[in-house]
C-alpha atoms as a PDB file:
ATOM      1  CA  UNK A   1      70.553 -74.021 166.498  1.00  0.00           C
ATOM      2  CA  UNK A   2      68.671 -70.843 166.040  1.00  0.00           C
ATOM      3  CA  UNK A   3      68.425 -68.491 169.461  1.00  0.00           C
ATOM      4  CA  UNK A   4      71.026 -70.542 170.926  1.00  0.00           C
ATOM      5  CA  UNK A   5      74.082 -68.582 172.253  1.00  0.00           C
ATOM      6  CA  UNK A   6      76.883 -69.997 174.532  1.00  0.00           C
ATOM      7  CA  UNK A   7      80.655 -69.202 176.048  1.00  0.00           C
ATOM      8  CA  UNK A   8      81.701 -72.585 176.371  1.00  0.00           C
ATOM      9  CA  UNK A   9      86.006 -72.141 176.521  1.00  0.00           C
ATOM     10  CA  UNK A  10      87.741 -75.685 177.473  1.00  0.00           C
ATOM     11  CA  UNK A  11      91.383 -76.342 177.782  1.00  0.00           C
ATOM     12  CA  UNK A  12      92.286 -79.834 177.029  1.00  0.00           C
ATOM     13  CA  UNK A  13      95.291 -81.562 178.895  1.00  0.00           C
ATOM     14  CA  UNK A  14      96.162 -85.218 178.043  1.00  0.00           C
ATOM     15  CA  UNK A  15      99.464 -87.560 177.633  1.00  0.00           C
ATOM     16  CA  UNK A  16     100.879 -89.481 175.687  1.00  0.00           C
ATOM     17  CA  UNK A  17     100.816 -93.192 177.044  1.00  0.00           C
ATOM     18  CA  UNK A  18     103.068 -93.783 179.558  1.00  0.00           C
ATOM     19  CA  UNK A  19     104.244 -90.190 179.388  1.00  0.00           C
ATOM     20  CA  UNK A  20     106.917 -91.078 177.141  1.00  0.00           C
ATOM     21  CA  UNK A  21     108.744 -88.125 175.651  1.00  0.00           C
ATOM     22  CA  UNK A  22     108.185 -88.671 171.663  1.00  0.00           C
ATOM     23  CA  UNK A  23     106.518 -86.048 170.266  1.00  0.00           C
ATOM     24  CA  UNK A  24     109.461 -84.690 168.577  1.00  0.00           C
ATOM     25  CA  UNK A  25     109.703 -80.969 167.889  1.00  0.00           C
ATOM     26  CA  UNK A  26     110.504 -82.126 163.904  1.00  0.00           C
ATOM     27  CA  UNK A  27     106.542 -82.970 163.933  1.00  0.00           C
ATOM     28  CA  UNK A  28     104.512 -81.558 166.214  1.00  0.00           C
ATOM     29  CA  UNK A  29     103.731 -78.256 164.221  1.00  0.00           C
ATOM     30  CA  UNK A  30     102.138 -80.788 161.956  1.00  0.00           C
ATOM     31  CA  UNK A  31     100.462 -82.414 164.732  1.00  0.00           C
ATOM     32  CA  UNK A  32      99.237 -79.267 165.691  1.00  0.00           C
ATOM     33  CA  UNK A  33      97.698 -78.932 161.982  1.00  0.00           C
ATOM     34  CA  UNK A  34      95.909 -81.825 162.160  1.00  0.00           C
ATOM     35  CA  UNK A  35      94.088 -81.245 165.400  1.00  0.00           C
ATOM     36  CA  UNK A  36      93.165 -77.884 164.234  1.00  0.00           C
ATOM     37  CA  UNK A  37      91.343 -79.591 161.549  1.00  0.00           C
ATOM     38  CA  UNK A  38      89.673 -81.905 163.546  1.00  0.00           C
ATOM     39  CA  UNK A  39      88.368 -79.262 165.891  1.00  0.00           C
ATOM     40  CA  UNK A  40      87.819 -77.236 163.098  1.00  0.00           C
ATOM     41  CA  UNK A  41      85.724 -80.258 161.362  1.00  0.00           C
ATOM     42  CA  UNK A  42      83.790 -80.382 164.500  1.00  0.00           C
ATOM     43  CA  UNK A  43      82.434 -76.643 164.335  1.00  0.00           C
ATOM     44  CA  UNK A  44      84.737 -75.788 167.318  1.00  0.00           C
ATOM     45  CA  UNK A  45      87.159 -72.863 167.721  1.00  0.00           C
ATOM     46  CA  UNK A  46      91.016 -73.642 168.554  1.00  0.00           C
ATOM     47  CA  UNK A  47      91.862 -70.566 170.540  1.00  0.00           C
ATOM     48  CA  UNK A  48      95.634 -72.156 171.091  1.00  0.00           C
ATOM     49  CA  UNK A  49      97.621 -75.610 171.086  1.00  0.00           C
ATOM     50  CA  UNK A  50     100.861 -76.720 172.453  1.00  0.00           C
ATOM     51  CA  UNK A  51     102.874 -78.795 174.587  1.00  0.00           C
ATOM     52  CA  UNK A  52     106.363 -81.107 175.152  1.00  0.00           C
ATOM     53  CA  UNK A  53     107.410 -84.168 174.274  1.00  0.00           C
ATOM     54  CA  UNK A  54     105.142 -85.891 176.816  1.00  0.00           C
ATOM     55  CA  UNK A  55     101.653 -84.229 176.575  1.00  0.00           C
ATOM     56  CA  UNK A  56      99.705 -81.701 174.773  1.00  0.00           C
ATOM     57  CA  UNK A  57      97.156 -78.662 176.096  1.00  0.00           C
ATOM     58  CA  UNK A  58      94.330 -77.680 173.566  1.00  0.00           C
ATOM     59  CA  UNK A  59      92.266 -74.749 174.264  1.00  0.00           C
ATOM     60  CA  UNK A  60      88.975 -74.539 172.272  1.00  0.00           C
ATOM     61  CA  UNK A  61      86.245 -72.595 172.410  1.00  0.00           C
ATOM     62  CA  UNK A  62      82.926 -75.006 171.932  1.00  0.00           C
ATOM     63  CA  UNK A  63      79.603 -75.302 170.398  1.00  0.00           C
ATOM     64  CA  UNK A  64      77.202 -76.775 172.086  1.00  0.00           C
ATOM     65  CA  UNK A  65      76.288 -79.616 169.193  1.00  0.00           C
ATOM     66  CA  UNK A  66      79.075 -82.107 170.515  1.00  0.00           C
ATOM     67  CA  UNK A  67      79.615 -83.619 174.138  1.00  0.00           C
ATOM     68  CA  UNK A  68      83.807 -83.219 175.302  1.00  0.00           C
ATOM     69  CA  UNK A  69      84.080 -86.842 175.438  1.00  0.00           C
ATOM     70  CA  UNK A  70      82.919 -87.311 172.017  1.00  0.00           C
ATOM     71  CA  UNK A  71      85.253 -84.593 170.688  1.00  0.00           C
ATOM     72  CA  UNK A  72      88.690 -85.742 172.640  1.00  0.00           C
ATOM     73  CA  UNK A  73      87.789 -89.513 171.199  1.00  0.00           C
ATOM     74  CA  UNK A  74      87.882 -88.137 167.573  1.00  0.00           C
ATOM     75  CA  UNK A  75      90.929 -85.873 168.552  1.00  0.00           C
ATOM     76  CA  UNK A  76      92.887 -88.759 169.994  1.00  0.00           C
ATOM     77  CA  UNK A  77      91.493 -91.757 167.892  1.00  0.00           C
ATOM     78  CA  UNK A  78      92.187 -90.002 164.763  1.00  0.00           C
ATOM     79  CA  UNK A  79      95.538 -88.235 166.077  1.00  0.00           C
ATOM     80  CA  UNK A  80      97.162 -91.353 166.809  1.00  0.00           C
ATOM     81  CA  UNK A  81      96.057 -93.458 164.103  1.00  0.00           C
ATOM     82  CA  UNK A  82      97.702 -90.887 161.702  1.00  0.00           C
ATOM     83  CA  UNK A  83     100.625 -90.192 163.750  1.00  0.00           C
ATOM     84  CA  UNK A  84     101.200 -94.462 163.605  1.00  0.00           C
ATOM     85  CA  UNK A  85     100.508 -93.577 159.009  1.00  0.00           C
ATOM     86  CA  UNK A  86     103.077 -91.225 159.284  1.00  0.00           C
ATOM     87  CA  UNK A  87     105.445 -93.605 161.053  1.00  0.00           C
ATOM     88  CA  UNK A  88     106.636 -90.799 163.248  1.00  0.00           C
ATOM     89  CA  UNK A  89     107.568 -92.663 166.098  1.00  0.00           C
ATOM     90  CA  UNK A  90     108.894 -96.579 166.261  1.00  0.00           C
ATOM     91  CA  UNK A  91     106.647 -98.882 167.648  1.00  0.00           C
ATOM     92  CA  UNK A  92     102.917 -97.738 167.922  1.00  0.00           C
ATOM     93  CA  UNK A  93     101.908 -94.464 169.449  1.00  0.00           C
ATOM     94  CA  UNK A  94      99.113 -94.098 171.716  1.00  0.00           C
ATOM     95  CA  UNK A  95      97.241 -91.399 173.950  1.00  0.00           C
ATOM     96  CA  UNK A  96      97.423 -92.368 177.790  1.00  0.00           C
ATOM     97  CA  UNK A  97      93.749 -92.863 178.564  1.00  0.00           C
ATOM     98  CA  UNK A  98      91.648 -90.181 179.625  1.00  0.00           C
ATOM     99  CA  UNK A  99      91.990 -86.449 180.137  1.00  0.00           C
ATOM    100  CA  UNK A 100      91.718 -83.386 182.218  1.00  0.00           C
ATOM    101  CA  UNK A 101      88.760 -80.979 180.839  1.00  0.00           C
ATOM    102  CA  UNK A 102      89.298 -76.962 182.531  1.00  0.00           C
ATOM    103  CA  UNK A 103      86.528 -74.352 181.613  1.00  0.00           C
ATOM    104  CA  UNK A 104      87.188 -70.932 181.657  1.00  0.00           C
ATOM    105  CA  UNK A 105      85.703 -68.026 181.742  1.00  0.00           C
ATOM    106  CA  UNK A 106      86.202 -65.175 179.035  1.00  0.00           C
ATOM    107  CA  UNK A 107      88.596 -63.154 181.666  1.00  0.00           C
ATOM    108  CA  UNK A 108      91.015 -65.739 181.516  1.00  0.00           C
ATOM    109  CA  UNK A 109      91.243 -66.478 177.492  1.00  0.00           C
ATOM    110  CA  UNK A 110      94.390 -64.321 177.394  1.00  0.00           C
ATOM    111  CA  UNK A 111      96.063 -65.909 180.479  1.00  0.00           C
ATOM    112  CA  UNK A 112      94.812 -69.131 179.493  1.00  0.00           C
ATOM    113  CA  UNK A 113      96.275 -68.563 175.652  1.00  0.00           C
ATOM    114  CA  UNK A 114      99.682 -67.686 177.116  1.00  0.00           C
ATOM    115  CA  UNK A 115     100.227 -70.005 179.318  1.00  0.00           C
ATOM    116  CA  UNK A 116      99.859 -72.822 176.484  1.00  0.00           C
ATOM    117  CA  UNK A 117     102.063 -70.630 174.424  1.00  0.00           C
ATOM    118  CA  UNK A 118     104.565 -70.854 176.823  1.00  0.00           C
ATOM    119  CA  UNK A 119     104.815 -74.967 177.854  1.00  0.00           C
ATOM    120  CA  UNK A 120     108.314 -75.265 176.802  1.00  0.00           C
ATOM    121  CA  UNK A 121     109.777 -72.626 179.434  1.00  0.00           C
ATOM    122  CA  UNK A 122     107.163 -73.602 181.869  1.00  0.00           C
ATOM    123  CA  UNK A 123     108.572 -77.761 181.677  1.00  0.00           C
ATOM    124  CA  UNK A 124     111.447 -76.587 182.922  1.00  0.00           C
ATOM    125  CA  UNK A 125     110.629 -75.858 186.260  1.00  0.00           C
ATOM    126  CA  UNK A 126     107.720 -78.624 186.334  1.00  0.00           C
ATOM    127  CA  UNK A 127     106.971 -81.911 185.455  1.00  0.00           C
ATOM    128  CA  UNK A 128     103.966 -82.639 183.692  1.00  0.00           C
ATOM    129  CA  UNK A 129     102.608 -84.795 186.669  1.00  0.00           C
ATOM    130  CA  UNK A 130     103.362 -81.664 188.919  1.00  0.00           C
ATOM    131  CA  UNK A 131     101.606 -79.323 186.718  1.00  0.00           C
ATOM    132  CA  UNK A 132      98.316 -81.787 186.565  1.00  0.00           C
ATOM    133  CA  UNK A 133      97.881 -82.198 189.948  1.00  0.00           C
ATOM    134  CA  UNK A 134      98.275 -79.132 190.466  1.00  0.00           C
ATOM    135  CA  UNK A 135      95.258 -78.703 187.872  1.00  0.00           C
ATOM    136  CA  UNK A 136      93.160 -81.084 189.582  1.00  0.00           C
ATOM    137  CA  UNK A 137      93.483 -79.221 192.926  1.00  0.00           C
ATOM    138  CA  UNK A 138      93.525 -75.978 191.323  1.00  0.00           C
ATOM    139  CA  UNK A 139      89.960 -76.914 190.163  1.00  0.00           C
ATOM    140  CA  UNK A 140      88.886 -78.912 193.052  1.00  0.00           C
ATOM    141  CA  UNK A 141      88.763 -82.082 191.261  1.00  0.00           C
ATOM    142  CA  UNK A 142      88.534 -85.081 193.851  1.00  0.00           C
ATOM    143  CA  UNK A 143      91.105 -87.474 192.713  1.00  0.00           C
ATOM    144  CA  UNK A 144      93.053 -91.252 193.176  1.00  0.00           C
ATOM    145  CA  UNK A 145      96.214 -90.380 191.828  1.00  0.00           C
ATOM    146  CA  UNK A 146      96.604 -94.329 190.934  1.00  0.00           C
ATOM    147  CA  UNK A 147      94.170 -93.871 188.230  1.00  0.00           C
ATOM    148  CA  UNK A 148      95.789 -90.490 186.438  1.00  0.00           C
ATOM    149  CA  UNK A 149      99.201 -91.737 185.820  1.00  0.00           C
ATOM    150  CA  UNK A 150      99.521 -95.374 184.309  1.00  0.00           C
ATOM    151  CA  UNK A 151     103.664 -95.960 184.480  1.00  0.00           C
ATOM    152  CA  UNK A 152     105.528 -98.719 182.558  1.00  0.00           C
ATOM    153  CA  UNK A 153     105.468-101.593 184.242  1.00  0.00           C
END
């Protein structure tokens, strides 16, 4: 797209379904590796990705040839399906549905990069519910909290 210049930096935050703790540290680096080259695939920048056992953050920066939703379906479609190959987890592993979408602007990339970096020390003061919410009102996203977090029945 000739004469067609954008900022466009989006951190990612989604869960695995039902929050269950099984992304295992043994993994995740490969995980990691694989998202990249989704992202990558896509013609989109990862800036940084991490997270816990629970949930993942993904910061990329964007071009403007593919809509978020369209990118986080092939990131999680594709993510699971070769997480379930690899036989990773027992059972079948899924992405909770949805996910939160942040923008930033290119002031914050640093703060924005180290705070991913750092989601290990971080879960240990909060949960990952705390920390979304907290996302949601940090960004004044109107909200039912019934429809962010599905629990096992």
């Amino acid at each position: 797209m000739a004469n067609t210049f954008t900022q466009l930096q989006i951190q990612f935050v989604f869960a695995v379904k039902h929050r269950k703790g099984v992304i295992n540290k043994s993994w995740k680096d490969e995980l990691y590796k694989y998202i990249t080259g989704i992202i990558q695939n896509n013609s989109h920048k990862l800036l940084c990705i991490n997270g816990v056992e629970d949930h993942i953050h993904i910061f990329v920066s964007m071009k403007p040839t593919q809509s978020i939703s369209d990118l986080l379906k092939d990131i999680k479609s594709n993510s699971s399906k070769w997480i379930n190959q690899k036989g990773f987890v027992n059972g079948k592993f899924e992405w909770q549905s949805g996910y939160g979408a942040f923008s930033y602007s290119q002031s914050h990339i640093k703060n924005v990069i180290k705070y991913i970096e750092n989601q290990e020390q971080h879960h240990h003061k909060k949960s990952f519910k705390d920390e979304y919410l907290d996302f949601l009102d940090k960004f004044e996203i109107e909200y039912d909290e019934k429809y962010i977090f599905k629990d096992l029945l």
